[in-house]
Protein backbone atom coordinates (compact mmCIF):
# COMPACT_ATOMS: atom_id res chain seq x y z
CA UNK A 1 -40.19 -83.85 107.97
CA UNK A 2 -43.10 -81.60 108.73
CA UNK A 3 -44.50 -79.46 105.92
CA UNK A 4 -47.17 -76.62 106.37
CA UNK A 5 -48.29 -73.95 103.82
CA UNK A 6 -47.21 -70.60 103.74
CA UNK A 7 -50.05 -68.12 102.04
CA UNK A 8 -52.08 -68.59 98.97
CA UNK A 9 -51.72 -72.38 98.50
CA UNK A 10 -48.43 -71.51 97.17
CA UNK A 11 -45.11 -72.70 98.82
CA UNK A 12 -44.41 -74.20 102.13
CA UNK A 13 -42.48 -74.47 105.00
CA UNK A 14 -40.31 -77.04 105.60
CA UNK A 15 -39.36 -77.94 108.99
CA UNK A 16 -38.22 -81.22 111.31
CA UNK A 17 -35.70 -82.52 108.76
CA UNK A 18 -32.05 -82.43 109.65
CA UNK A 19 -30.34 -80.28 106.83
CA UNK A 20 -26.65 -81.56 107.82
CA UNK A 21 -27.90 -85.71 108.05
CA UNK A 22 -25.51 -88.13 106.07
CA UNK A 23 -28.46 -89.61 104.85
CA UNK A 24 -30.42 -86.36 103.46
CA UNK A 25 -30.50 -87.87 99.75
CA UNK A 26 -32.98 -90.12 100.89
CA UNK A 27 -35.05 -87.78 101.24
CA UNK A 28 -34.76 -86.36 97.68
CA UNK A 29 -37.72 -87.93 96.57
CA UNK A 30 -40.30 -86.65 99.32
CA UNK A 31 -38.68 -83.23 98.45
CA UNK A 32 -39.59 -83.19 94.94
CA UNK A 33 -42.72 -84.96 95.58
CA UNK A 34 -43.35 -81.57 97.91
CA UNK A 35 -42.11 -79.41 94.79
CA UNK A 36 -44.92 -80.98 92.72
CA UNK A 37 -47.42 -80.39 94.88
CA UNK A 38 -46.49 -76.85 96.54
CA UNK A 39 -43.68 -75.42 93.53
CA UNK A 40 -41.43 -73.47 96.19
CA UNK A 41 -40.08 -74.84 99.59
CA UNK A 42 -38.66 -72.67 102.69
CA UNK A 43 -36.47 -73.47 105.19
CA UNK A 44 -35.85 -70.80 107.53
CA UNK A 45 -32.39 -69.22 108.91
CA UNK A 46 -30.53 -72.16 108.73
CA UNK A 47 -27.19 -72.17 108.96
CA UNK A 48 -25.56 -74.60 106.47
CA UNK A 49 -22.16 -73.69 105.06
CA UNK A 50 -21.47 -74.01 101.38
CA UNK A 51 -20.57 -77.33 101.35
CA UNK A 52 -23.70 -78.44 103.38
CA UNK A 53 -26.22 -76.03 101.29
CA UNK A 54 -24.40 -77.98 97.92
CA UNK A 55 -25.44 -81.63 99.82
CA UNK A 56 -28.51 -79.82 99.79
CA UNK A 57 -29.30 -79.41 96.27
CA UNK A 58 -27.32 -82.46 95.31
CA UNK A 59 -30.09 -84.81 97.08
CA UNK A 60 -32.89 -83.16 94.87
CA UNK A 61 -30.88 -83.38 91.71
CA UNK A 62 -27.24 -83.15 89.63
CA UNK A 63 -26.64 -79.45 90.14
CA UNK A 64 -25.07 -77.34 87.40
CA UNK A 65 -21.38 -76.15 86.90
CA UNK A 66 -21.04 -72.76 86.81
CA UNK A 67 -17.97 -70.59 85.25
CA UNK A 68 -17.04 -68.14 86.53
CA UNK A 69 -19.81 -64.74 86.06
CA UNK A 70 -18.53 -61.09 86.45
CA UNK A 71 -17.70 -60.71 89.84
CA UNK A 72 -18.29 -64.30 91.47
CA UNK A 73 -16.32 -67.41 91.34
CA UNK A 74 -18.46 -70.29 89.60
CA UNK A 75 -18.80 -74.08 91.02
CA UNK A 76 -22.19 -76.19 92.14
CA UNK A 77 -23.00 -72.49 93.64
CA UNK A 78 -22.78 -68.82 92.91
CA UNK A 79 -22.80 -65.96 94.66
CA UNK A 80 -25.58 -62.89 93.60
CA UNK A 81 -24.67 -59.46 94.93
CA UNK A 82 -23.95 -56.03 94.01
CA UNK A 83 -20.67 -56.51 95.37
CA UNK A 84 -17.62 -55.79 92.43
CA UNK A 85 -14.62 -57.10 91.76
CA UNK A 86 -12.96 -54.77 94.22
CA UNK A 87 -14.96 -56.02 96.86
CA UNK A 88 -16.97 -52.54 96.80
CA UNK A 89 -20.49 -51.93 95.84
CA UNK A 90 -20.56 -51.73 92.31
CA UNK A 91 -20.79 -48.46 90.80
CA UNK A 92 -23.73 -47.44 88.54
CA UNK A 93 -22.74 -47.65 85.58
CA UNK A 94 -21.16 -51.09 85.95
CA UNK A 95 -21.56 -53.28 83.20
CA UNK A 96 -22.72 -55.81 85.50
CA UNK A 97 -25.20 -54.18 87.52
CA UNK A 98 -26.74 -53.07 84.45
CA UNK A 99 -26.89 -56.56 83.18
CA UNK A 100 -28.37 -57.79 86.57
CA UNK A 101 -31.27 -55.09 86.11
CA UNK A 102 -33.29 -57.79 84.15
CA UNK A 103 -33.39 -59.92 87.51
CA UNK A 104 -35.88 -57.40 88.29
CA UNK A 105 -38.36 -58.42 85.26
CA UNK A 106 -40.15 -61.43 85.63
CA UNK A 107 -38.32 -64.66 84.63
CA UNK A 108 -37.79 -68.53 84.91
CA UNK A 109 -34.10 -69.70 85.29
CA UNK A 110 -32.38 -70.81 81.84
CA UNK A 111 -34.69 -70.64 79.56
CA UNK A 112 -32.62 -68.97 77.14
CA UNK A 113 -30.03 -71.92 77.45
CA UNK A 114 -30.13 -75.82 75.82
CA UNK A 115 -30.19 -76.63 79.34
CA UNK A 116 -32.81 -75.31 81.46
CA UNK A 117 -33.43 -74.95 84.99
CA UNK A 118 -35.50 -77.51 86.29
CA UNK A 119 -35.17 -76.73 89.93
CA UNK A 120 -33.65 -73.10 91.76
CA UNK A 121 -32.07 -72.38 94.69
CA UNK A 122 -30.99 -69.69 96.59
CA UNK A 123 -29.72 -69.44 100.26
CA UNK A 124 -29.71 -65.75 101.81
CA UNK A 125 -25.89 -64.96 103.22
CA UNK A 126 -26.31 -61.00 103.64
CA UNK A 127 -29.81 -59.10 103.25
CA UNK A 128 -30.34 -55.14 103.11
CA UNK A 129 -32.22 -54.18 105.98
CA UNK A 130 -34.94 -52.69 103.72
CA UNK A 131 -36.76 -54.02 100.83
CA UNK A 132 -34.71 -57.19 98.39
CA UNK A 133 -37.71 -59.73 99.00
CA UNK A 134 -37.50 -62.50 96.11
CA UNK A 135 -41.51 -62.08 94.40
CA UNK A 136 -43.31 -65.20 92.92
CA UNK A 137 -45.78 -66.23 91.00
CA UNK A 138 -47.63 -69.50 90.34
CA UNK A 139 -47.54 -70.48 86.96
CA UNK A 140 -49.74 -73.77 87.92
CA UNK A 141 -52.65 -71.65 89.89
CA UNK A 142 -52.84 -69.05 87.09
CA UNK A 143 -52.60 -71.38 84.57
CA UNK A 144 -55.56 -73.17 86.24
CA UNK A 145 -57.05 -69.67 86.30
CA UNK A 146 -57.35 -68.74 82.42
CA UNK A 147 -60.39 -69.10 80.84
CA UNK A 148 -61.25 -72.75 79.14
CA UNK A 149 -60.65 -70.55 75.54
CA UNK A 150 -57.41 -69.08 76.67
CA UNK A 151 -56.06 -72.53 77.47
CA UNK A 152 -57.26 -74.14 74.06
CA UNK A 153 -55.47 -70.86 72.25
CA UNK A 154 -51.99 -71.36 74.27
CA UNK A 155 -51.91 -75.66 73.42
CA UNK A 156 -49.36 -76.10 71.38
CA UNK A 157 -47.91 -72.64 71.29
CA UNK A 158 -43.65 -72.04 71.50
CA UNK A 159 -42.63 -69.05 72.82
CA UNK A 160 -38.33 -68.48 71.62
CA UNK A 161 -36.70 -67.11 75.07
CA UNK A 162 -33.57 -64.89 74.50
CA UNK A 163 -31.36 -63.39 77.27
CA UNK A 164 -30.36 -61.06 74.90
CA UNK A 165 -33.86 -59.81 74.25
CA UNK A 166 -35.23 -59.76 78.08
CA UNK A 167 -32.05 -57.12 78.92
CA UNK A 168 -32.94 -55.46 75.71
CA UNK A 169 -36.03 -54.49 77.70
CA UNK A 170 -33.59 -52.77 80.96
CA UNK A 171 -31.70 -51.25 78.16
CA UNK A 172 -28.86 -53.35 78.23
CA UNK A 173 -27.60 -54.44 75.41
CA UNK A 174 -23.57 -54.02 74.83
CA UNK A 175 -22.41 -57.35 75.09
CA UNK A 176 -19.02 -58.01 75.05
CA UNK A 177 -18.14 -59.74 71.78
CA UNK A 178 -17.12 -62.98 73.29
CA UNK A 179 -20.55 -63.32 75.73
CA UNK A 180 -22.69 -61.94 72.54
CA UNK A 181 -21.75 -64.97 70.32
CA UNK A 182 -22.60 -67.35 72.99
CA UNK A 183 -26.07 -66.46 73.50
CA UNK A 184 -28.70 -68.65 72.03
CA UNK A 185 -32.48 -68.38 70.91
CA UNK A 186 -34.16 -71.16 72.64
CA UNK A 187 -37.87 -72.46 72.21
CA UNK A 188 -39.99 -73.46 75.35
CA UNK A 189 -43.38 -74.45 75.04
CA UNK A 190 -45.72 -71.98 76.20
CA UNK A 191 -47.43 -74.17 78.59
CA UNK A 192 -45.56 -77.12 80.80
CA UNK A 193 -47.04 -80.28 81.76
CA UNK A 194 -44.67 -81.78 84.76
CA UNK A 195 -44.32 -85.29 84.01
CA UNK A 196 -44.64 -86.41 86.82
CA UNK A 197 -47.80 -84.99 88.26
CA UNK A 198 -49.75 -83.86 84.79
CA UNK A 199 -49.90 -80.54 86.25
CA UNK A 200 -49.99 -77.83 83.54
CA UNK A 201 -48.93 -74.39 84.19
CA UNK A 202 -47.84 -71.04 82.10
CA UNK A 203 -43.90 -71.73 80.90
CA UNK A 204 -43.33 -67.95 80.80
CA UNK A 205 -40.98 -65.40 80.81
CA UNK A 206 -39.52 -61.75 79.82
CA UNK A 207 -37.24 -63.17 78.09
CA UNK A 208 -39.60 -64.54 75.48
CA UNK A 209 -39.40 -62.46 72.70
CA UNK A 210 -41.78 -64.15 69.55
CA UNK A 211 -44.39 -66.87 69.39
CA UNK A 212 -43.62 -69.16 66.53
CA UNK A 213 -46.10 -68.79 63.98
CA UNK A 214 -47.00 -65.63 65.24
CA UNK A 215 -46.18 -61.93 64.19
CA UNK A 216 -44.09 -60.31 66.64
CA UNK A 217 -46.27 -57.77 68.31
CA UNK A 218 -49.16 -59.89 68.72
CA UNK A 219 -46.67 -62.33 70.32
CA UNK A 220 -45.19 -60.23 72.23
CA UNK A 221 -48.67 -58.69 73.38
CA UNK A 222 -50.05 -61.59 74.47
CA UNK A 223 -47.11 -62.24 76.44
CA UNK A 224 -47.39 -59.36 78.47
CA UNK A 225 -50.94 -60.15 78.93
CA UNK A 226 -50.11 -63.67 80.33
CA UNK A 227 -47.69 -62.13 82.66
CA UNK A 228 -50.04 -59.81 84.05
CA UNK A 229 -52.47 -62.57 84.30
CA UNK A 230 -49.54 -64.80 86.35
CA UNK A 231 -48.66 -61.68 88.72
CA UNK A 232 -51.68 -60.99 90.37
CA UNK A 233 -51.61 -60.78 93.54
CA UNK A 234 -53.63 -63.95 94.47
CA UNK A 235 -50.70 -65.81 92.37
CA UNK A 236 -48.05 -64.14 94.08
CA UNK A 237 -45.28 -64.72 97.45
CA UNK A 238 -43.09 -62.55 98.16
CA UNK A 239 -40.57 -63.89 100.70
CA UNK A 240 -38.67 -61.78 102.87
CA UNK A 241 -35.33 -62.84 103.03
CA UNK A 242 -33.67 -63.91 106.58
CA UNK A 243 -29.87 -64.13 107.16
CA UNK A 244 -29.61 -68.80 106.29
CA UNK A 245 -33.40 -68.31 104.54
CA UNK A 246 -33.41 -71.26 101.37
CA UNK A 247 -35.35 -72.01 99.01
CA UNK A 248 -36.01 -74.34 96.42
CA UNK A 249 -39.29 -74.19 93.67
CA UNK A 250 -39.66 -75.64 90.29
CA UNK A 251 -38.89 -73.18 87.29
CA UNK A 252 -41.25 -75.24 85.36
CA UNK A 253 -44.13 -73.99 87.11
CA UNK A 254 -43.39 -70.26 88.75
CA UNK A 255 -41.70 -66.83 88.04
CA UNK A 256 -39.61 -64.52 89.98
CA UNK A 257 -38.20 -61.39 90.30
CA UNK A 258 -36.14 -59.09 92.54
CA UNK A 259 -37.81 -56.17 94.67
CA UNK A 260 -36.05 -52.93 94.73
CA UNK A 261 -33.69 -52.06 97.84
CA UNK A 262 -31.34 -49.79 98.18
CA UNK A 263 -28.66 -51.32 96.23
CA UNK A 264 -26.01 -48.39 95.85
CA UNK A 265 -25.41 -48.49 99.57
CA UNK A 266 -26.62 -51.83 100.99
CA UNK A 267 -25.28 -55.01 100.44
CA UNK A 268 -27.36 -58.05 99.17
CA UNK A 269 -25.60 -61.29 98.49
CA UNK A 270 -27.35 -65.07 97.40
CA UNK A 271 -26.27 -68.09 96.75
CA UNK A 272 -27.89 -69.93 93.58
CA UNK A 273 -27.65 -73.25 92.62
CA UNK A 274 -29.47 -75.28 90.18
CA UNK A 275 -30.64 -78.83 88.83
CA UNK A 276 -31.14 -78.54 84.90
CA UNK A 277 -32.30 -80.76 82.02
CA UNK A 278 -32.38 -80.61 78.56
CA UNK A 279 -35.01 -77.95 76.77
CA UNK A 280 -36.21 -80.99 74.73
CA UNK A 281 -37.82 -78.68 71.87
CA UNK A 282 -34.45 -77.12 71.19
CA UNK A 283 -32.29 -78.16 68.03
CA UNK A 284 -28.95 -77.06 67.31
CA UNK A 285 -29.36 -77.37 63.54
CA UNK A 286 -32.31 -75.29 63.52
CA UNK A 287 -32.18 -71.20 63.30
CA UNK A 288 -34.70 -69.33 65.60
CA UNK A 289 -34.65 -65.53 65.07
CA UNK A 290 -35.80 -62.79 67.26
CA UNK A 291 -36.79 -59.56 65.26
């Protein structure tokens, strides 16, 4: 297995390793080992088929069940696109491409759920020929970044994360009753030390809608600061997606986001998986409001 950077000391390419080998869980550990050190891995237009991209994610981790989501069939993978039930491009007011608008905000994977996403996936199946890159940012380098008061002023802080609250911000916000009721307030701490490197990095995300202990616009200020702080462009990859393109990175440490394309005539369609475990600050008896 040959690894080499990409840009920024952030990410990198992963190359010599045989994808489709019985034997790929041995080679979990050196994967994750590469996660802790470079956060996202790459490997380019490969050509695994569902149940080879699952083998995949299953040597890094226990991947998630997912129901089944608006237009997609759930499993150990989903499929992302704009595509609707009727096998057409969704039309603009769809209720599910305005709830996929938030993909577009900065995020980390589950943070809104008592499960989060420890590691993401995503293989490319069909990409619009213009535009669709996946965008992130290092959470661990900008971290690393903040001034020595910043850090001292974030130890200790809990940001609550809301899915609810981060489509608020796309203007979505008719739930359907039986979704609404199962959407939680969860509490993250606002910065992650991996456990198995002592790396610390920003835990951040728009879904985070108040600081505990903190009045809501102040919170929700500083927030956007740190975001701003996490997105610049020395934090930042944007990869441009290639028909078999995956990658892997650790939610723990980075952000993401969709970049625009032409999405009411072009078809873009990913495959997600991911390994979770538990958000250990969350606790079901307890009642976490967002204002």
């Amino acid at each position: 297995m040959h690894i080499s950077l990409i840009a920024n000391g952030f990410g990198a390419a992963v190359s010599d390793l045989d994808l489709r080998d019985n034997a790929l869980e041995s080679r979990g550990d050196a994967l994750v080992q590469a996660l802790d050190q470079h956060q996202l891995l790459a490997f380019r237009e490969t050509d695994l088929d569902q149940q080879e991209y699952e083998r995949l994610g299953q040597a890094i981790g226990t991947l998630e069940d997912f129901p089944d989501f608006g237009n997609t069939i759930g499993g150990k993978s989903l499929a992302l696109s704009n595509l609707g039930l009727d096998g057409k491009i969704m039309a603009k007011d769809d209720m599910m491409r305005r709830n996929i608008a938030g993909d577009a905000l900065w995020h980390t994977d589950h943070t809104y759920m008592p499960n989060r996403a420890r590691y993401s996936f995503l293989k490319a199946e069909v990409v619009p020929s213009h535009g669709g890159e996946t965008q992130y940012a290092n959470t661990c380098l900008a971290y690393e970044a903040l001034p020595e008061g910043m850090k001292q002023r974030l130890e200790g802080l809990v940001g609550l994360h809301s899915l609810k609250y981060s489509r608020s911000l796309v203007g979505f916000t008719d739930w359907p009753e039986e979704q609404s009721m199962g959407l939680l307030t969860i509490p993250q701490p606002l910065v992650f030390e991996n456990p198995r490197s002592g790396r610390k990095s920003l835990y951040i995300a728009s879904h985070i809608g108040e600081i505990v202990g903190m009045e809501t616009a102040a919170a929700r200020k500083l927030v956007g600061e740190l975001i701003d702080f996490a997105t610049q462009p020395q934090f930042v990859y944007a990869h441009k997606w290639r028909p078999g393109d995956v990658l892997v990175w650790d939610d723990r440490a980075t952000m993401h986001r969709r970049a625009p394309y032409d999405d009411m005539h072009e078809l873009r369609r990913l495959r997600t998986m991911r390994v979770i475990e538990p958000s250990d600050l969350y606790d079901p008896e307890a009642e976490y409001v967002i204002h």
